[in-house]
Protein backbone atom coordinates (compact mmCIF):
# COMPACT_ATOMS: atom_id res chain seq x y z
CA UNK A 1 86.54 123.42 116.73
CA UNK A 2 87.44 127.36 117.01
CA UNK A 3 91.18 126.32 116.05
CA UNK A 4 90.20 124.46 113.03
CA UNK A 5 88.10 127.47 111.63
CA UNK A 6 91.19 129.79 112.63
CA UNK A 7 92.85 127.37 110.58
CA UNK A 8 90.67 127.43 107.51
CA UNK A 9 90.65 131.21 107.94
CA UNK A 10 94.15 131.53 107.82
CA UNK A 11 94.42 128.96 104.54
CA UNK A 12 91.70 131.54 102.80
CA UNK A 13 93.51 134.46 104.00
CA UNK A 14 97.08 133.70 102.90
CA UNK A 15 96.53 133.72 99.04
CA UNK A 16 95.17 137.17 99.70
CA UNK A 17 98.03 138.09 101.66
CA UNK A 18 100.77 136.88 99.28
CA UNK A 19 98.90 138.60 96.04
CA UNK A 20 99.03 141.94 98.37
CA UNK A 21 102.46 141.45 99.33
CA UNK A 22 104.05 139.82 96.21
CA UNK A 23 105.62 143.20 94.86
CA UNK A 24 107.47 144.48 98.07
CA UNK A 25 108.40 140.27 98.29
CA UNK A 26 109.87 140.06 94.85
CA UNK A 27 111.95 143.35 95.46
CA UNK A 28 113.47 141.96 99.18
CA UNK A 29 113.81 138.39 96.91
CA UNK A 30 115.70 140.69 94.02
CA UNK A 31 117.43 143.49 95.08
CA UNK A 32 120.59 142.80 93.64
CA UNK A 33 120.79 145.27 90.09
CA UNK A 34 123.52 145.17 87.61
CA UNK A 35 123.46 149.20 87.32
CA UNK A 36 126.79 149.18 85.25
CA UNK A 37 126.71 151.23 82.21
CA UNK A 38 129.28 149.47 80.34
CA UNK A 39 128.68 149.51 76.57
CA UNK A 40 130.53 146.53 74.12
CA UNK A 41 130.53 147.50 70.53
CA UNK A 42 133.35 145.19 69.09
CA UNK A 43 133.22 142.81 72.04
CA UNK A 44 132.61 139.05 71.58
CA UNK A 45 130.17 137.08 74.16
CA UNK A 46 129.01 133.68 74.21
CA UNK A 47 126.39 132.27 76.61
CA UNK A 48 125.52 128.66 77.14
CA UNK A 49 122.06 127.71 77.19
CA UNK A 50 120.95 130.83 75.82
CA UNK A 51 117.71 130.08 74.35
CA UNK A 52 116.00 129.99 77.48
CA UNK A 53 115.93 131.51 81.02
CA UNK A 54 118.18 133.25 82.58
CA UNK A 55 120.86 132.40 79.48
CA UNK A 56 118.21 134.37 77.08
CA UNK A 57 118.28 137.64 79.61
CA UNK A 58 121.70 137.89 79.75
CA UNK A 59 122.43 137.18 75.83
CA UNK A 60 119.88 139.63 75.21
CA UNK A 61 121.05 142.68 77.78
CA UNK A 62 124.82 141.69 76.25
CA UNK A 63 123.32 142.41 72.70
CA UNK A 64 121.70 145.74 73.79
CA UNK A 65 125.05 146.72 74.64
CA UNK A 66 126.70 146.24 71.52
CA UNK A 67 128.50 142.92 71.59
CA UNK A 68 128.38 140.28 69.02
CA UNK A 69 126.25 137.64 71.01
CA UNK A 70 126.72 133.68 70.14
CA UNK A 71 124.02 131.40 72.21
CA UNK A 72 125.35 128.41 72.17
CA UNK A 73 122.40 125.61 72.78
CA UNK A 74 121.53 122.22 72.75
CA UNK A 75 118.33 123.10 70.86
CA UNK A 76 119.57 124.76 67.57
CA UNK A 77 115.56 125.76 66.07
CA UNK A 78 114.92 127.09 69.52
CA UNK A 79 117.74 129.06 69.97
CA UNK A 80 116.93 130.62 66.22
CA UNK A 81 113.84 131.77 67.56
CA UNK A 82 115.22 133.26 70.47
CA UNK A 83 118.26 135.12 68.67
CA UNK A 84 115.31 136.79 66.19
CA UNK A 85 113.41 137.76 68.98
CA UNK A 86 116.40 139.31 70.44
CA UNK A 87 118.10 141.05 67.28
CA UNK A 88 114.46 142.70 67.03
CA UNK A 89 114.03 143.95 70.45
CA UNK A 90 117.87 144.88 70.41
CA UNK A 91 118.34 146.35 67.01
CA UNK A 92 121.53 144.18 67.42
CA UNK A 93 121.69 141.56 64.09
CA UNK A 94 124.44 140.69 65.46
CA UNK A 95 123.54 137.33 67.64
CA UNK A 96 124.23 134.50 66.66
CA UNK A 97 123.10 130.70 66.98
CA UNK A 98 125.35 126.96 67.63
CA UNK A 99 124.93 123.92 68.16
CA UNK A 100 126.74 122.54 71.89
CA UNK A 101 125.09 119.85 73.31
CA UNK A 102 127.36 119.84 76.71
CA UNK A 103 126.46 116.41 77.43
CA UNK A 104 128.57 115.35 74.27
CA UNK A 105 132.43 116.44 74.15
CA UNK A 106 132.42 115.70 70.69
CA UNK A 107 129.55 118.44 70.06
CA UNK A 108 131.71 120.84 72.69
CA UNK A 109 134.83 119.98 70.78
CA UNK A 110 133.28 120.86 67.16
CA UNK A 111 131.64 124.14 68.81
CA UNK A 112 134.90 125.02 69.92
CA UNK A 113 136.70 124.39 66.33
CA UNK A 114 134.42 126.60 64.56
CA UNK A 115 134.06 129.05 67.46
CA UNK A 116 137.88 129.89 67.03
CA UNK A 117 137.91 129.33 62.95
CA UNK A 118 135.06 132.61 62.77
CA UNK A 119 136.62 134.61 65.32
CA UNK A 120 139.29 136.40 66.19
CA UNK A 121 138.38 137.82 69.64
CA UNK A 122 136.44 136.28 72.85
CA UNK A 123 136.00 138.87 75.75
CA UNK A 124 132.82 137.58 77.92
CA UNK A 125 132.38 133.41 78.39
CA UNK A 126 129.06 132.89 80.62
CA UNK A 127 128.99 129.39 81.71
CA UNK A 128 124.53 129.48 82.24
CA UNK A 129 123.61 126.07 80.73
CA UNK A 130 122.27 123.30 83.25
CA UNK A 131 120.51 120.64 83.91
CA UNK A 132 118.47 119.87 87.30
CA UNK A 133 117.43 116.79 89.48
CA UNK A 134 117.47 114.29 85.99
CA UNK A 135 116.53 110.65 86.81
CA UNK A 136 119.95 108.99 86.73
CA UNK A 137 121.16 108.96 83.50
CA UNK A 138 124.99 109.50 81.59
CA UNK A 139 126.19 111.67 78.72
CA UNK A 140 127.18 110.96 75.39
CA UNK A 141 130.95 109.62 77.10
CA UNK A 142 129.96 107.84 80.53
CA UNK A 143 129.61 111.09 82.87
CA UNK A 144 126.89 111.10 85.75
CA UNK A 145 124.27 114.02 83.75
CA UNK A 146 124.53 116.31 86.41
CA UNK A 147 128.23 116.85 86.91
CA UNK A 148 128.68 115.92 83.09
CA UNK A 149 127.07 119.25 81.92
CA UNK A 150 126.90 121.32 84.70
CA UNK A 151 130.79 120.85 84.87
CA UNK A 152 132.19 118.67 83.26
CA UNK A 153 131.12 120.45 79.86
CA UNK A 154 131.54 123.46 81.28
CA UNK A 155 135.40 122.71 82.04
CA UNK A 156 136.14 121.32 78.56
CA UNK A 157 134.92 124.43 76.78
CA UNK A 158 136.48 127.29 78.73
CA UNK A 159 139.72 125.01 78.51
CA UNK A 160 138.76 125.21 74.83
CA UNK A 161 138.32 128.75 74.50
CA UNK A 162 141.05 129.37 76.94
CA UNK A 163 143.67 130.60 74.62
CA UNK A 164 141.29 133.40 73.27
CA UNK A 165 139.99 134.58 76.30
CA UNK A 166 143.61 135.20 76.53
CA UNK A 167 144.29 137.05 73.79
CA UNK A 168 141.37 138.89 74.12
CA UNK A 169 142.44 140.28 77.52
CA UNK A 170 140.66 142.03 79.72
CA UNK A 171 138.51 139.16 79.58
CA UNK A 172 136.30 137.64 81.81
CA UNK A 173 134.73 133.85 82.49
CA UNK A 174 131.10 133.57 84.50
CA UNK A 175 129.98 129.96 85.86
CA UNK A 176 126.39 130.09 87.10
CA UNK A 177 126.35 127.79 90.38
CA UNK A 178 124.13 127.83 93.10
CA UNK A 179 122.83 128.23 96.73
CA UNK A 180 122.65 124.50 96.76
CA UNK A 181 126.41 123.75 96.47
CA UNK A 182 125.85 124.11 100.21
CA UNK A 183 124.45 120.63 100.30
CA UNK A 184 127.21 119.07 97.86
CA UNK A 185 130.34 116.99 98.80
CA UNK A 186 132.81 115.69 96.03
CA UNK A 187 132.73 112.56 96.52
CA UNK A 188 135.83 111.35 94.01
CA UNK A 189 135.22 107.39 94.58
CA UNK A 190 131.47 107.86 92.96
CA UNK A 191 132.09 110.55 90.87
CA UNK A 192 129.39 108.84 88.52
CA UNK A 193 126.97 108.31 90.80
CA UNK A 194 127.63 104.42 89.92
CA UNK A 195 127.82 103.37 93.79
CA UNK A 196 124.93 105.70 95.32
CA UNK A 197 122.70 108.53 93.77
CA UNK A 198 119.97 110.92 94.19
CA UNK A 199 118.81 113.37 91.82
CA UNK A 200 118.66 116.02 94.31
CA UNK A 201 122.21 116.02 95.36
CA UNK A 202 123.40 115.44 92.28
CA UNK A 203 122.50 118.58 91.50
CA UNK A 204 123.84 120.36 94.86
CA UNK A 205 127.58 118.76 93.88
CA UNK A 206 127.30 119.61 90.18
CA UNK A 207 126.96 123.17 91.70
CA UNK A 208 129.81 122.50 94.18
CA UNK A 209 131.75 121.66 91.34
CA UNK A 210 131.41 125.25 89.59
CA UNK A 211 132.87 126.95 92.27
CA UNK A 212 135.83 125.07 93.10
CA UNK A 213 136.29 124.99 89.11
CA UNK A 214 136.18 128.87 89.12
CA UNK A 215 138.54 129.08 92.34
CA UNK A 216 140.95 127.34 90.96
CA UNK A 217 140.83 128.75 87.37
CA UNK A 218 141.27 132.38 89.07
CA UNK A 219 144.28 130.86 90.46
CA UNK A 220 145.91 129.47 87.52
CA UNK A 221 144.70 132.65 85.58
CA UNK A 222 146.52 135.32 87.96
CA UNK A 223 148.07 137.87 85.68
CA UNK A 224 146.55 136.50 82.04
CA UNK A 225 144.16 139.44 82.02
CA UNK A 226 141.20 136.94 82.10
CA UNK A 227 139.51 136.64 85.47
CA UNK A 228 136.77 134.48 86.25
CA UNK A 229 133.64 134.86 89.05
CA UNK A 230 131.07 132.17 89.90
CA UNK A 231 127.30 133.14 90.60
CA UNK A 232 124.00 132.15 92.69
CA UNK A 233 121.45 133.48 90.25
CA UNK A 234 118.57 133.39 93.38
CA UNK A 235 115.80 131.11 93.18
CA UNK A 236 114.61 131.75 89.05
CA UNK A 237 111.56 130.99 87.44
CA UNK A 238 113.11 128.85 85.01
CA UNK A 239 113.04 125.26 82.92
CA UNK A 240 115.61 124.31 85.00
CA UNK A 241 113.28 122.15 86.81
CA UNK A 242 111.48 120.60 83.82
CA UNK A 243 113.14 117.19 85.41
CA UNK A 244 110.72 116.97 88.63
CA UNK A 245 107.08 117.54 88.67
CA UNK A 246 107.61 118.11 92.91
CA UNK A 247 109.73 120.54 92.49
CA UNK A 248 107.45 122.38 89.34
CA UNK A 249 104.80 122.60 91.94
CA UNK A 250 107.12 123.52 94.32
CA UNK A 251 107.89 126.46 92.11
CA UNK A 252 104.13 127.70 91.10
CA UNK A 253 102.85 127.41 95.11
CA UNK A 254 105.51 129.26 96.21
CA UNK A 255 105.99 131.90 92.60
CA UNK A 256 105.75 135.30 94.58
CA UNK A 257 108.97 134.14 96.17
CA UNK A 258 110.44 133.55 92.69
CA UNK A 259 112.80 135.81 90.44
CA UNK A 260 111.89 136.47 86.82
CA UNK A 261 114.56 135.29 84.43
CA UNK A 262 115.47 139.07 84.20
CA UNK A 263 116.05 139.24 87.66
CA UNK A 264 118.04 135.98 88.06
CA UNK A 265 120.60 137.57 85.17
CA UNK A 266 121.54 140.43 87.08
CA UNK A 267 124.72 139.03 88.99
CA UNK A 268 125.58 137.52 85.93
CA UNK A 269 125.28 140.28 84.38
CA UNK A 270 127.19 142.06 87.21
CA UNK A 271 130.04 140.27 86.84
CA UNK A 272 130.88 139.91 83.20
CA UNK A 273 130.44 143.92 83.02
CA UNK A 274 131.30 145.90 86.27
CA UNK A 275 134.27 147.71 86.56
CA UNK A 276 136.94 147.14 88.41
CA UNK A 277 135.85 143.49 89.55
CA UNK A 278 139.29 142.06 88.63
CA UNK A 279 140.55 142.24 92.06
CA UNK A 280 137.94 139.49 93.21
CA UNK A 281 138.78 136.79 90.56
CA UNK A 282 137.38 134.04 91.71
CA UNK A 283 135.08 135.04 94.17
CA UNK A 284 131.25 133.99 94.55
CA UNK A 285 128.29 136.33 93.97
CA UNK A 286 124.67 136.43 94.88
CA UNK A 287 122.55 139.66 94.00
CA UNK A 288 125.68 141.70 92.77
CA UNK A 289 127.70 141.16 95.94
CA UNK A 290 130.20 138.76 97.22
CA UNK A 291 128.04 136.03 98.87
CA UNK A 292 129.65 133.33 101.51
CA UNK A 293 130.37 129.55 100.43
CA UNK A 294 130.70 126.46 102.40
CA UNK A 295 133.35 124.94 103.64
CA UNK A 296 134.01 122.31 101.10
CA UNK A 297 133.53 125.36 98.47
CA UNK A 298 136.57 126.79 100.21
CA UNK A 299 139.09 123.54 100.11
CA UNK A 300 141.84 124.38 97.99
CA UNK A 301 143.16 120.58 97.87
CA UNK A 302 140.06 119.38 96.87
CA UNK A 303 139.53 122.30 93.99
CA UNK A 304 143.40 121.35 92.73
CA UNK A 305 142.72 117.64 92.88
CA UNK A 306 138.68 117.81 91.31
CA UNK A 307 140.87 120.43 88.30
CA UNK A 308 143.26 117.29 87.77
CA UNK A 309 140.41 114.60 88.26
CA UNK A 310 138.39 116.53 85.13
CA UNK A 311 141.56 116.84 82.99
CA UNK A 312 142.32 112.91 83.06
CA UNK A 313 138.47 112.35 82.43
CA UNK A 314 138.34 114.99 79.66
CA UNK A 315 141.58 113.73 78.28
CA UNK A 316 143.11 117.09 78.85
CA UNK A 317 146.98 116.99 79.60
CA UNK A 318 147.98 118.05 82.93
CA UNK A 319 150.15 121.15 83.69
């Protein structure tokens, strides 16, 4: 009886604790800052997924810098309310909306083609845009959802864009990833998900997938000027898990613990603008510092071979 109303006591007593804790807990669960004071007046940026999240935070702290700001999103009358918001907070009219639906090649392809038509210049790519645990689904050309977008669509667009980030030099290429490619395995017989699948892991080899994608970029990219960093963004109060109502509620019981959308830009942030970062092409970040990866994160064969395995999906030729 007496450890049952310790019990209840405890239950009644931890709300109170968390609400009296929550601001020291958010600044252990955020410490990493982008403090660099980088300005980019005449530099070009764009940001998948932009219109939301952690995508809108770093579009907008790009813009307050100077930079001429494309979001690039799925959701076109969104993303017009977003770049308003942001040229008004900014003073920067200078951000601009497009259509790229990344589950689509056809819609990366045409973003791509008038991308390069309207510029001359790209200097900052940030690879944001994602989708989370989706009920098993495919993209517009027969890709599981998760690695379709989350890299898949990623791949074809900096291979797109490639040529300007090139000319552009110093440039730089972001890819937001995660903690979760911990729990992911490339599993090149089911790609697709066709043979076994769950929504969860999906997700953890989509993220995988980013990191030996930027690995092996930074290798092929050694002495172009353009360098390329992946990121874990922290755990970010975000749509991101719009997909799964367990892991919404996972989210609001456990929201002291969570990043704002502000916070979970930072080592985004950090990478596309700190000085001097060239030297760790390729690396992986987590609150502004180089964070470990697993072991299948560090497998060179299977980063060469997954490079290869997109190009012959994507139709790209093979160098």
């Amino acid at each position: 009886m007496i450890g049952i109303l310790l019990l209840l006591l405890l239950l009644l007593l931890l709300p109170l604790f968390l609400y009296i804790a929550a601001p020291q807990i958010r600044k252990m669960l955020s410490s990493g800052v982008c403090t660099s004071a980088v300005q980019l007046p005449g530099k070009v940026a764009v940001v998948t997924g932009a219109n939301t999240g952690i995508g809108k935070e770093t579009a907008k702290e790009l813009a307050q810098r100077g930079a001429r700001v494309y979001l690039a999103c799925r959701d076109v009358q969104k993303g017009e309310l977003v770049a308003r918001e942001i040229q008004i907070v900014t003073g920067n009219q200078q951000v601009l909306v497009r259509k790229l639906d990344l589950a689509d090649t056809k819609s990366i392809r045409a973003f791509a083609k008038d991308f390069l038509a309207e510029e001359k210049h790209l200097h900052i790519l940030i690879n944001n845009a994602g989708v989370m645990m989706c009920p098993y689904s495919k993209t517009a050309d027969g890709f599981e959802m998760h690695m379709g977008v989350n890299h898949l669509g990623h791949f074809l667009l900096t291979h797109l864009l490639l040529d300007k980030l090139k000319e552009s030099a110093p440039s730089r290429v972001v890819n937001v990833s995660s903690l979760a490619h911990h729990l992911g395995r490339i599993h090149f017989h089911n790609l697709q998900g066709e043979k076994f699948y769950n929504a969860g892991l999906a997700y953890c080899h989509s993220k995988l997938a980013n990191i030996l994608f930027t690995q092996e970029l930074a290798r092929r990219l050694k002495g172009s000027g353009v360098t390329t960093y992946s990121v874990h963004p922290g755990t970010v109060n975000s749509e991101l898990v719009r997909h799964s109502s367990f892991m919404k509620w996972m989210w609001w019981l456990f929201s002291f613990f969570i990043k704002t959308p502000q916070q979970g830009a930072q080592t985004s942030l950090y990478c596309a603008l700190t000085e001097g970062l060239e030297v760790l092409s390729g690396h992986h970040f987590s609150d502004c510092r180089v964070a470990w990866v697993s072991a299948q994160a560090r497998n060179e064969t299977t980063a060469r071979r997954l490079w290869d395995v997109s190009c012959d999906l994507l139709g790209i030729p093979m160098d």
